[in-house]
Protein backbone atom coordinates (compact mmCIF):
# COMPACT_ATOMS: atom_id res chain seq x y z
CA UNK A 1 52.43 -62.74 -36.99
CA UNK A 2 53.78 -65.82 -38.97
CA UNK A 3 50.92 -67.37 -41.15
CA UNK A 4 48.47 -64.43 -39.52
CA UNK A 5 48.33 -60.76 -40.60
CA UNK A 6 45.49 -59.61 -38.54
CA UNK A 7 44.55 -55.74 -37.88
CA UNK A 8 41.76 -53.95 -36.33
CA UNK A 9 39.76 -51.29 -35.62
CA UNK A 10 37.05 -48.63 -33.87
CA UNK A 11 35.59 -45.51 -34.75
CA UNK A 12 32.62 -43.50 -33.89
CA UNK A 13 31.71 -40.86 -36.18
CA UNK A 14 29.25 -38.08 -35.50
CA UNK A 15 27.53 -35.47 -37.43
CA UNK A 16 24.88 -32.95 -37.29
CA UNK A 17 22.88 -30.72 -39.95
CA UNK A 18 20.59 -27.71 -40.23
CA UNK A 19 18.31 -27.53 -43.24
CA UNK A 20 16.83 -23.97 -44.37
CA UNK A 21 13.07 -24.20 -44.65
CA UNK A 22 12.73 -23.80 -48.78
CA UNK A 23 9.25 -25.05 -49.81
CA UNK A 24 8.39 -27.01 -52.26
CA UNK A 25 11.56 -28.53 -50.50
CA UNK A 26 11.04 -29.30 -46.97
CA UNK A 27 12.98 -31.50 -44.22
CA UNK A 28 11.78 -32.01 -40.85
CA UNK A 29 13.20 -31.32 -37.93
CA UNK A 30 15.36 -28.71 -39.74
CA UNK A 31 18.18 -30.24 -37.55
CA UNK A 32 19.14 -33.15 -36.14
CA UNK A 33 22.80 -35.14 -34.91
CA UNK A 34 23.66 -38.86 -35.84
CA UNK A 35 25.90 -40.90 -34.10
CA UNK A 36 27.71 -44.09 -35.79
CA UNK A 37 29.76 -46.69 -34.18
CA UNK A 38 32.06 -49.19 -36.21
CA UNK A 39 34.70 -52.11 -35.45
CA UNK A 40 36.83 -53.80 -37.99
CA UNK A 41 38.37 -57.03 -38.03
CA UNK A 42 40.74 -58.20 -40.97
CA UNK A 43 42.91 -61.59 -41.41
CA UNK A 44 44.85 -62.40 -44.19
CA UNK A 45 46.28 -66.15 -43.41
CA UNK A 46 48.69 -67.80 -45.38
CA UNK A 47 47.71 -71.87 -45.85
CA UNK A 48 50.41 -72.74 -48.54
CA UNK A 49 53.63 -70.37 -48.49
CA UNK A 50 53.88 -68.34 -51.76
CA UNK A 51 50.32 -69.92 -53.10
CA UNK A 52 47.06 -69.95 -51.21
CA UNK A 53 45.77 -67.30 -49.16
CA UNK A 54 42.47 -67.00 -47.29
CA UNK A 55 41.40 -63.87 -46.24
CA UNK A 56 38.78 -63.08 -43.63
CA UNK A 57 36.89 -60.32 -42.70
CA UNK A 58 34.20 -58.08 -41.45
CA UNK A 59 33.05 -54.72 -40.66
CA UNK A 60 30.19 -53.81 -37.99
CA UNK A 61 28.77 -50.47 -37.32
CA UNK A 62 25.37 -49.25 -35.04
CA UNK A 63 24.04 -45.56 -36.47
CA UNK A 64 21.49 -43.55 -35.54
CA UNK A 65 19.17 -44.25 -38.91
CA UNK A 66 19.93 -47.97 -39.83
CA UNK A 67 20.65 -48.92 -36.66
CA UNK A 68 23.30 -52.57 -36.41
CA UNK A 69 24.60 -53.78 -39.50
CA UNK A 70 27.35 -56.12 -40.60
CA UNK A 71 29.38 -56.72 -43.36
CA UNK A 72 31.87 -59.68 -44.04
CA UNK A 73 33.79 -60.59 -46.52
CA UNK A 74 35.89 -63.64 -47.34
CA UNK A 75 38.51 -63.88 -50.30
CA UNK A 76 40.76 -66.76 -51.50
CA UNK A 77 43.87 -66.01 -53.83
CA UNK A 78 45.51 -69.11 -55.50
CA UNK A 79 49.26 -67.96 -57.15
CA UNK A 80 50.18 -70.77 -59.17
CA UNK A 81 53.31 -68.86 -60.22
CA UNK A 82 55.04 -65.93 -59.77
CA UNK A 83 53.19 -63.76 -62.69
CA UNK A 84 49.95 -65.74 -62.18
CA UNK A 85 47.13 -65.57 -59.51
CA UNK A 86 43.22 -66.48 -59.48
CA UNK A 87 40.71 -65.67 -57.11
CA UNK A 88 37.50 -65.84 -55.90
CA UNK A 89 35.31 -63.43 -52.71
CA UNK A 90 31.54 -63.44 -51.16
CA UNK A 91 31.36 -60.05 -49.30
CA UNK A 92 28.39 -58.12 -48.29
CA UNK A 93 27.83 -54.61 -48.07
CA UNK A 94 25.52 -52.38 -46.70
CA UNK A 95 24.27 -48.45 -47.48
CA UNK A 96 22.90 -46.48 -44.62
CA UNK A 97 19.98 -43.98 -45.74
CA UNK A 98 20.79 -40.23 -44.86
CA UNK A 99 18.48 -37.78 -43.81
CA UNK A 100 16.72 -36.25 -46.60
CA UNK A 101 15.36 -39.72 -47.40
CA UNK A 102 14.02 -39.85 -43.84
CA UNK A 103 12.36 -36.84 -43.01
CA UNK A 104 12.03 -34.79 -46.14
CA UNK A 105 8.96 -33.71 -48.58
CA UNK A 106 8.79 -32.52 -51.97
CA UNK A 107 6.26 -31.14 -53.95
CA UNK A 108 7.08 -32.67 -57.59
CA UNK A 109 4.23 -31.67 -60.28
CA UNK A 110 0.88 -31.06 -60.95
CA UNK A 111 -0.69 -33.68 -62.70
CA UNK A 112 -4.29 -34.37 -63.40
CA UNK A 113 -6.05 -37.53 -61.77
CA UNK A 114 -7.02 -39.94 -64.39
CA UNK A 115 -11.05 -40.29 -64.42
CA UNK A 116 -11.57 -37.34 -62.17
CA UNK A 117 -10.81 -34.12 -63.46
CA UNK A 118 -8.76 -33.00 -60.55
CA UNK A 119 -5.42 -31.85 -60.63
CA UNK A 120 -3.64 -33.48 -58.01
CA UNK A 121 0.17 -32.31 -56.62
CA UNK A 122 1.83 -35.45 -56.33
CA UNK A 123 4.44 -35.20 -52.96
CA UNK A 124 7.35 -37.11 -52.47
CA UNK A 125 7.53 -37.96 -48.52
CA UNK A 126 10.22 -39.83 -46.89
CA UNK A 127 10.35 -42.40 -44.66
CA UNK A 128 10.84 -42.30 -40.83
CA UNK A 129 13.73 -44.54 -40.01
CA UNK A 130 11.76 -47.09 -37.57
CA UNK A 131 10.63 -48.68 -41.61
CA UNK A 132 13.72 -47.75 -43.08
CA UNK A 133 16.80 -50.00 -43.11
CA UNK A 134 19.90 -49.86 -44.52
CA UNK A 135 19.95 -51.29 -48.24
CA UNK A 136 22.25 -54.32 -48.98
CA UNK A 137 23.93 -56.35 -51.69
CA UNK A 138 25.44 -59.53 -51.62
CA UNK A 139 28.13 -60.02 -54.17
CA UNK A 140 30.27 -63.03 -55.42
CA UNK A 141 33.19 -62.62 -57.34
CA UNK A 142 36.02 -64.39 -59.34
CA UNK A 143 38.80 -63.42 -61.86
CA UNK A 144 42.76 -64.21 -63.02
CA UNK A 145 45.31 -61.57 -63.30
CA UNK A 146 48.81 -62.12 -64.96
CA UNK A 147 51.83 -59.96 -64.72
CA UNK A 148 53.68 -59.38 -67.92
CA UNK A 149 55.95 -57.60 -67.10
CA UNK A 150 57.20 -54.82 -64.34
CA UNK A 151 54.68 -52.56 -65.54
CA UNK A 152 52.56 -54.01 -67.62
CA UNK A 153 49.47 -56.89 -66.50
CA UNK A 154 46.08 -57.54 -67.80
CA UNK A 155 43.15 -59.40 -65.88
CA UNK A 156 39.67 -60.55 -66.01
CA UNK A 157 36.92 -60.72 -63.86
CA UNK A 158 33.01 -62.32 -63.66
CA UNK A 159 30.86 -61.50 -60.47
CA UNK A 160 27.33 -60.90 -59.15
CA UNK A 161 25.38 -58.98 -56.85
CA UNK A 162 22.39 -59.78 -55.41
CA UNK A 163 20.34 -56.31 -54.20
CA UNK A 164 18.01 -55.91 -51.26
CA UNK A 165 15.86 -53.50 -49.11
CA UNK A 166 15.99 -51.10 -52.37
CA UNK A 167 14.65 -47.63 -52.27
CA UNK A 168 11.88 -47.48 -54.04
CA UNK A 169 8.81 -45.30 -54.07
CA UNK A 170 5.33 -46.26 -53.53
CA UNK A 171 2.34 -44.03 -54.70
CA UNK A 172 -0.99 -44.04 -52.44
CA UNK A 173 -4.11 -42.43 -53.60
CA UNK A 174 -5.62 -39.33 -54.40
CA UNK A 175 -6.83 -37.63 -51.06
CA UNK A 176 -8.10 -34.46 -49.77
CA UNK A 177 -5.49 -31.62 -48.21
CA UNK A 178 -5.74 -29.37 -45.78
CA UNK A 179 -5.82 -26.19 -47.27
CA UNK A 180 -8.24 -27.42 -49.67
CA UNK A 181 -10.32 -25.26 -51.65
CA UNK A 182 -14.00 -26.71 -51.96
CA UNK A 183 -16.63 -25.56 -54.87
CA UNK A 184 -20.13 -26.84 -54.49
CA UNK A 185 -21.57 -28.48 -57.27
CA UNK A 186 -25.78 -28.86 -58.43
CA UNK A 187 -24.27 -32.29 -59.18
CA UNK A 188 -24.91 -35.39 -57.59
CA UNK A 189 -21.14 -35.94 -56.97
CA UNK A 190 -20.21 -38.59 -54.51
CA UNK A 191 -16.93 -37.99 -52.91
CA UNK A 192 -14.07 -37.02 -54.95
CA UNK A 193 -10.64 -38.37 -53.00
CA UNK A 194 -12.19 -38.19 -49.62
CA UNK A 195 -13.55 -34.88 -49.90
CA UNK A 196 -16.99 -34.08 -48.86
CA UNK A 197 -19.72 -35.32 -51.44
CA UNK A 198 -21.27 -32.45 -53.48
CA UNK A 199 -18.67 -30.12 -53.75
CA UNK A 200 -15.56 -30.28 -56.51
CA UNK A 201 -12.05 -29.89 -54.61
CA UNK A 202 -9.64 -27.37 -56.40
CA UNK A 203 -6.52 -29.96 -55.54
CA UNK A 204 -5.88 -33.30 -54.98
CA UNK A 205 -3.08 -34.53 -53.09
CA UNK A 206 -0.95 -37.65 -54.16
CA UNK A 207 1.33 -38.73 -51.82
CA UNK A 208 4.85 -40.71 -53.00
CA UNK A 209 6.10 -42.82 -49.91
CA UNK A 210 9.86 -44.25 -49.90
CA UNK A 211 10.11 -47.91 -48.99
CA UNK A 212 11.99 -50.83 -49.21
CA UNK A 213 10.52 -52.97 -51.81
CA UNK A 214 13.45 -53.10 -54.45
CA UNK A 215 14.92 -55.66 -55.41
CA UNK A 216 17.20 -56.77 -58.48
CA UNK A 217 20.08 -58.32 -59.59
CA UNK A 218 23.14 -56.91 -61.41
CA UNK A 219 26.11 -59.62 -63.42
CA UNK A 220 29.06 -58.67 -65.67
């Protein structure tokens, strides 16, 4: 009330999925539930009547994958005049991985191994979410708007965000499967991606591993 608009919030969302075992396409456990928690806190205060504005805020939220995060924001609005305003925000934000990109495999292509002579299926895994967290960006932004008229206004805007904790994919080496199919050789062949040495493997495998390496910056 008075110079303070201030609202909040709670929520708990849950969830739960079944996936249909489809190879090359596999997620395991086919099903699982995921349970979120999130508070909300906003304040818009007035410092100058009819000119400056602050705004404060944040949002928090515990689920199941990503476990705590947080993400504030602050924004300050200047109005000069009635048909003019400026302002400026730092907020961060946050993106919680789902399943698939947790506990999921797919077999991509066949490709050969370079120097080996191998074909090799190269498998994209997923990450359990004890090395996963959530992926964030930290953005800073500024811009002017002006009103022209009832319905008509134009405005401008510069900003930046900084990006962390990425997805990205990392690929290991060639090694030996399973359900390998070994073919002896006369050769004097040393191990061919830890397969036993004298025999030729009919597959490699190449496993693809999500992590979160990426980084990068985005401006406009």
């Amino acid at each position: 009330s008075g110079r303070h608009d201030l609202i909040w919030g709670l929520g708990y969302h849950w969830t739960t999925d079944h996936f249909s075992d489809n190879p090359p396409y596999v997620v395991s456990p086919s099903s699982r539930t995921r349970d979120t928690f999130s508070a909300f806190i906003h304040d818009e205060l007035t410092l100058v009547p009819d000119r400056w504005r602050l705004i404060l805020g944040s949002k928090f939220e515990h689920d199941s994958y990503a476990g705590a995060n947080w993400q504030p924001n602050v924004r300050v609005l200047w109005t000069p005049t009635t048909s003019e305003s400026w302002w400026a925000a730092v907020s961060r934000s946050v993106r919680s991985p789902n399943r698939p990109e947790l506990q999921s495999s797919l077999d991509l292509i066949v490709q050969p191994v370079p120097g080996v002579g191998v074909p090799a299926l190269m498998r994209l895994n997923g990450m359990e979410s004890s090395r996963f967290t959530a992926e964030k960006a930290l953005s800073v932004e500024m811009g002017f708007r002006q009103l022209q008229s009832a319905r008509l206004s134009w405005d401008a805007a510069l900003y930046m965000t900084r990006y962390s904790d990425v997805r990205s994919l990392l690929v290991g080496n060639p090694s030996c499967p399973a359900d390998v199919i070994l073919m002896p050789t006369p050769l004097p062949l040393g191990p061919i991606g830890g397969c036993p040495a004298g025999f030729i493997p009919n597959y490699l495998l190449l496993d693809t591993v999500a992590t979160n390496a990426g980084r990068f910056t985005s401006r406009g």
